[in-house]
PDB file of N, CA and C in Angstrom:
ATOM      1  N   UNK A   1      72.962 -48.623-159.540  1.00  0.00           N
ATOM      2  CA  UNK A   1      72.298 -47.509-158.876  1.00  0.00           C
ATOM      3  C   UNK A   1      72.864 -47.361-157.464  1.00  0.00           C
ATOM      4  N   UNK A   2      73.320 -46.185-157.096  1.00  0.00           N
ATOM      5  CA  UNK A   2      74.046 -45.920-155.934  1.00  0.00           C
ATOM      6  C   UNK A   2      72.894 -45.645-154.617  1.00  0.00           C
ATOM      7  N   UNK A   3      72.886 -45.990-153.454  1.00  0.00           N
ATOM      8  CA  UNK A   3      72.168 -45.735-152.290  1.00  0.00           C
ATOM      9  C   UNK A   3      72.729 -44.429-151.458  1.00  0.00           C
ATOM     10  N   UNK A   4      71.619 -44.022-151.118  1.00  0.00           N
ATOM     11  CA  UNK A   4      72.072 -42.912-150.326  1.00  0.00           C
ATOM     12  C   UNK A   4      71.880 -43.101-148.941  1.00  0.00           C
ATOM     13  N   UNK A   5      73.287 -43.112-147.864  1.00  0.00           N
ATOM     14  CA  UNK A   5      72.967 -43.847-146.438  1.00  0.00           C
ATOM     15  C   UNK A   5      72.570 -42.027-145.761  1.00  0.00           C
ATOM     16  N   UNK A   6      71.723 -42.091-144.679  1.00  0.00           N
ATOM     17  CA  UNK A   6      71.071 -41.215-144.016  1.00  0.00           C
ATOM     18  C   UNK A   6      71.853 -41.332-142.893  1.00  0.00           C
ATOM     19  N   UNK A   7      72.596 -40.118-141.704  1.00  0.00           N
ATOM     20  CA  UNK A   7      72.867 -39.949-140.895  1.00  0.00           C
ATOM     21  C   UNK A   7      71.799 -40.071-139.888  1.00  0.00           C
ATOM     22  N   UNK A   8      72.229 -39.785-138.862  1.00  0.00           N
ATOM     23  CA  UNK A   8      70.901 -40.296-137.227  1.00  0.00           C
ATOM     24  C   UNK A   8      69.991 -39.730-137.802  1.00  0.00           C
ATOM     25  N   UNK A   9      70.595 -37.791-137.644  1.00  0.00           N
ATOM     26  CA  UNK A   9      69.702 -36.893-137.519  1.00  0.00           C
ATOM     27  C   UNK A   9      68.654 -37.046-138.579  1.00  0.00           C
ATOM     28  N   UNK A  10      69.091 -37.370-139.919  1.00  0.00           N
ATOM     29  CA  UNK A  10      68.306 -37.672-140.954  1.00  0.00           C
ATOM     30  C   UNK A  10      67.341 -38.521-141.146  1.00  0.00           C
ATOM     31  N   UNK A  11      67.542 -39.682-140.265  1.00  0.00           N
ATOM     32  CA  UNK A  11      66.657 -40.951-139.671  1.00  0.00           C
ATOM     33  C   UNK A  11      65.419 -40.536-138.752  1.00  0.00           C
ATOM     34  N   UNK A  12      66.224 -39.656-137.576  1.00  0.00           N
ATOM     35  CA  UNK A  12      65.273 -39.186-137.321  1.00  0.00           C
ATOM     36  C   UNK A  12      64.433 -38.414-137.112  1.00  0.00           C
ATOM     37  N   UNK A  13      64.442 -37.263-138.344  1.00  0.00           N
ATOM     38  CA  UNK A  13      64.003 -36.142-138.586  1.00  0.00           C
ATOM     39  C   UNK A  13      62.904 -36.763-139.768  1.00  0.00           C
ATOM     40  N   UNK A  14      63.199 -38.233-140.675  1.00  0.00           N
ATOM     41  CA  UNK A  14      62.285 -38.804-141.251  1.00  0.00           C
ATOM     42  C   UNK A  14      61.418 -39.634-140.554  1.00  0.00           C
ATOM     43  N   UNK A  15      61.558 -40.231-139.252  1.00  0.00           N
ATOM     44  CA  UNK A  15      61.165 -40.925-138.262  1.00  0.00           C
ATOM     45  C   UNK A  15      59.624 -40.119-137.957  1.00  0.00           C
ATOM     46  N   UNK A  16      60.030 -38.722-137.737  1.00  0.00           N
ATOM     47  CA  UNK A  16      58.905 -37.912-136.999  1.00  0.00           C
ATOM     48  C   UNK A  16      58.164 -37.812-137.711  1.00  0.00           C
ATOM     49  N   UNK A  17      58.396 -37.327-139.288  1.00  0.00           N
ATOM     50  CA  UNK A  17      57.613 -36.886-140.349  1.00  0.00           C
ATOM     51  C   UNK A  17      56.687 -38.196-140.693  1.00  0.00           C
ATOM     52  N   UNK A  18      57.530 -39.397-140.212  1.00  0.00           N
ATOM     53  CA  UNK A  18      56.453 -40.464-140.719  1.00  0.00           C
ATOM     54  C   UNK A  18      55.527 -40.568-139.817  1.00  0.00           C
ATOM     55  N   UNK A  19      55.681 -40.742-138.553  1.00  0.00           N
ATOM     56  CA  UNK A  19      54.731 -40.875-137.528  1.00  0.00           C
ATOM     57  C   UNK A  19      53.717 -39.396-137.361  1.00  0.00           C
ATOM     58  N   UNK A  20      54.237 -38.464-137.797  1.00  0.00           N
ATOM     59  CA  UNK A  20      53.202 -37.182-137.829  1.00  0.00           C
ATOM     60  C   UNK A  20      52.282 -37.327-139.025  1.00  0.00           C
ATOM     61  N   UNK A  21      52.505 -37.708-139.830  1.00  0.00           N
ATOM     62  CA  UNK A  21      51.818 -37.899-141.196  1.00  0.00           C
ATOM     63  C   UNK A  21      50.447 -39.612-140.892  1.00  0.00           C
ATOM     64  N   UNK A  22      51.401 -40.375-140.281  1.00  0.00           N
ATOM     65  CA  UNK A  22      50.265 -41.501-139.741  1.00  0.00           C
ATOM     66  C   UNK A  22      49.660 -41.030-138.703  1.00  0.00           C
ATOM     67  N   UNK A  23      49.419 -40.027-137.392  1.00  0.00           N
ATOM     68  CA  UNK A  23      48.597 -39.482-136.708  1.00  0.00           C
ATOM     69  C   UNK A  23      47.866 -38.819-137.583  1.00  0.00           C
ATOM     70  N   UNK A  24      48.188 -38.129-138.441  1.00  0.00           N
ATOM     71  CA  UNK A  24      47.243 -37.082-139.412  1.00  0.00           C
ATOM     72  C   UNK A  24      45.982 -37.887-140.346  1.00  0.00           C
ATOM     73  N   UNK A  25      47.010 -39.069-140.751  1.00  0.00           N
ATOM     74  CA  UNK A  25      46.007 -39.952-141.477  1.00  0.00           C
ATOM     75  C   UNK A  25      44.838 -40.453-141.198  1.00  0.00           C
ATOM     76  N   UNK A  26      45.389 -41.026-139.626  1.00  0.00           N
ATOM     77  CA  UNK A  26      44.379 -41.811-138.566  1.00  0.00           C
ATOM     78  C   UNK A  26      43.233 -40.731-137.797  1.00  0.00           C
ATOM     79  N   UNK A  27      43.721 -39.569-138.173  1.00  0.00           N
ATOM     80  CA  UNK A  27      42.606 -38.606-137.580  1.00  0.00           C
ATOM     81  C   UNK A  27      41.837 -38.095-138.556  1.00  0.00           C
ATOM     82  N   UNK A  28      42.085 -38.100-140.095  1.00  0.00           N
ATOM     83  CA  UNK A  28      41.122 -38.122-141.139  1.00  0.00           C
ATOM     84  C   UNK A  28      40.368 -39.693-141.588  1.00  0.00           C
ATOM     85  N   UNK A  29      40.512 -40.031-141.092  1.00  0.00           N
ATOM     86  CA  UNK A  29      39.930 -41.618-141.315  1.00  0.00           C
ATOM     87  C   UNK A  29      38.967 -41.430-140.010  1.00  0.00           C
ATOM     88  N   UNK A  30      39.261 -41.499-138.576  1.00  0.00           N
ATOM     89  CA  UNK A  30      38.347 -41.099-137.513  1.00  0.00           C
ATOM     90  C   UNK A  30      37.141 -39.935-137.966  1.00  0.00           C
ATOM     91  N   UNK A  31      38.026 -38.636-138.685  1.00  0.00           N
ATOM     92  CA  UNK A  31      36.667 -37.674-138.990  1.00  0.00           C
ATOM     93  C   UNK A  31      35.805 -38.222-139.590  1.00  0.00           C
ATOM     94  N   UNK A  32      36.163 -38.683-140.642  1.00  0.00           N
ATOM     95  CA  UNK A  32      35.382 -39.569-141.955  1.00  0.00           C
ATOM     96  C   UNK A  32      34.171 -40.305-140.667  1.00  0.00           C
ATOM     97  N   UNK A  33      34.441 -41.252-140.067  1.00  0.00           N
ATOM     98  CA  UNK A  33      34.135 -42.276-139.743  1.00  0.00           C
ATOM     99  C   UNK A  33      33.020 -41.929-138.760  1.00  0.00           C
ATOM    100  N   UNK A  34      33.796 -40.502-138.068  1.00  0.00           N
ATOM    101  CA  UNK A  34      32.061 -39.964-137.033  1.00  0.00           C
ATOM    102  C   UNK A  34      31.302 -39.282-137.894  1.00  0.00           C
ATOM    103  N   UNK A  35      31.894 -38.322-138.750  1.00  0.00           N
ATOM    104  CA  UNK A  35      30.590 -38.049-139.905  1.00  0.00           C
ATOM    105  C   UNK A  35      29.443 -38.709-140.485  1.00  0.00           C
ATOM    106  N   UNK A  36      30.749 -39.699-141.102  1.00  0.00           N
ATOM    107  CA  UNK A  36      29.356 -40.656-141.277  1.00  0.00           C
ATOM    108  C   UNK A  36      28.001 -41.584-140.436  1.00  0.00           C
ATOM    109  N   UNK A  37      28.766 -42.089-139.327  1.00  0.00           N
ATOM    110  CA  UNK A  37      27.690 -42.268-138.557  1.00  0.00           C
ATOM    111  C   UNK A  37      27.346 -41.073-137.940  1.00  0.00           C
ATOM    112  N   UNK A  38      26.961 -39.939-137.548  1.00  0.00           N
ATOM    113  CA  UNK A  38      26.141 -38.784-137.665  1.00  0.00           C
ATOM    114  C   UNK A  38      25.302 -38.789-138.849  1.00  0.00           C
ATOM    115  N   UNK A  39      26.035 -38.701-140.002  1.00  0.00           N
ATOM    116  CA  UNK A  39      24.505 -38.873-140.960  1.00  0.00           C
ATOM    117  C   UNK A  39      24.013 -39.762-141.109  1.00  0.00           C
ATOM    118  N   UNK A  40      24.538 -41.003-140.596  1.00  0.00           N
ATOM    119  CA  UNK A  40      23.467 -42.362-140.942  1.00  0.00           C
ATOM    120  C   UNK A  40      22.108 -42.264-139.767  1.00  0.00           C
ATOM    121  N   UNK A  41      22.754 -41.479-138.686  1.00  0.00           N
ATOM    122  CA  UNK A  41      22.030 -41.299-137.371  1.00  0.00           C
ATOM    123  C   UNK A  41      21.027 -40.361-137.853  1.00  0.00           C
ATOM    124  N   UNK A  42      21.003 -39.201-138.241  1.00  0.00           N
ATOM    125  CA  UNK A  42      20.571 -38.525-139.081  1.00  0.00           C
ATOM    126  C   UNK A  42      19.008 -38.674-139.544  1.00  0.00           C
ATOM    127  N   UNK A  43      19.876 -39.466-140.395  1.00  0.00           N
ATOM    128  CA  UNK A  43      18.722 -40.276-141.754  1.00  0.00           C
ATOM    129  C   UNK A  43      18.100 -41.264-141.232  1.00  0.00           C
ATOM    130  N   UNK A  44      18.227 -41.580-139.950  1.00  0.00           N
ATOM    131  CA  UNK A  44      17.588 -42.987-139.610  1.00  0.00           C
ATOM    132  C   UNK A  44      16.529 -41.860-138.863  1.00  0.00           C
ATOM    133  N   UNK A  45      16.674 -40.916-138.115  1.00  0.00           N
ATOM    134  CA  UNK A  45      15.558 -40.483-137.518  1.00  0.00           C
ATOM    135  C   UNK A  45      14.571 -39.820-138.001  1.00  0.00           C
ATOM    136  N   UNK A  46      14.942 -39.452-139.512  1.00  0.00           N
ATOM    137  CA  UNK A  46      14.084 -39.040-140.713  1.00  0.00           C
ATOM    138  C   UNK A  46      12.858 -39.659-140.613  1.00  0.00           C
ATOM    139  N   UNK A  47      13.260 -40.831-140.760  1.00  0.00           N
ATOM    140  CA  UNK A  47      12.228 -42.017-141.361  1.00  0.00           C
ATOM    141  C   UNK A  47      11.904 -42.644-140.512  1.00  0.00           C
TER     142      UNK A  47
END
């Protein structure tokens, strides 16, 4: 099976896409994470 070597630009035009995609991740994991404590906050003042 043959490898395919990536030039700079290609390195780092995949470089960005990875680190834009892990900011994106880490800011749906943060939403998740205040939502939920909002509704646990929520539900605790229910009761």
């Amino acid at each position: 099976m043959e490898t395919i070597e990536l030039n700079d630009v290609q390195k780092k035009s995949r470089r960005g896409r990875n680190i834009a995609l892990g900011v994106v991740l880490a800011l749906l994991v943060v939403i998740f994470y205040v939502v939920t404590i909002i509704k646990i906050i929520k539900i605790s003042k229910m009761g």
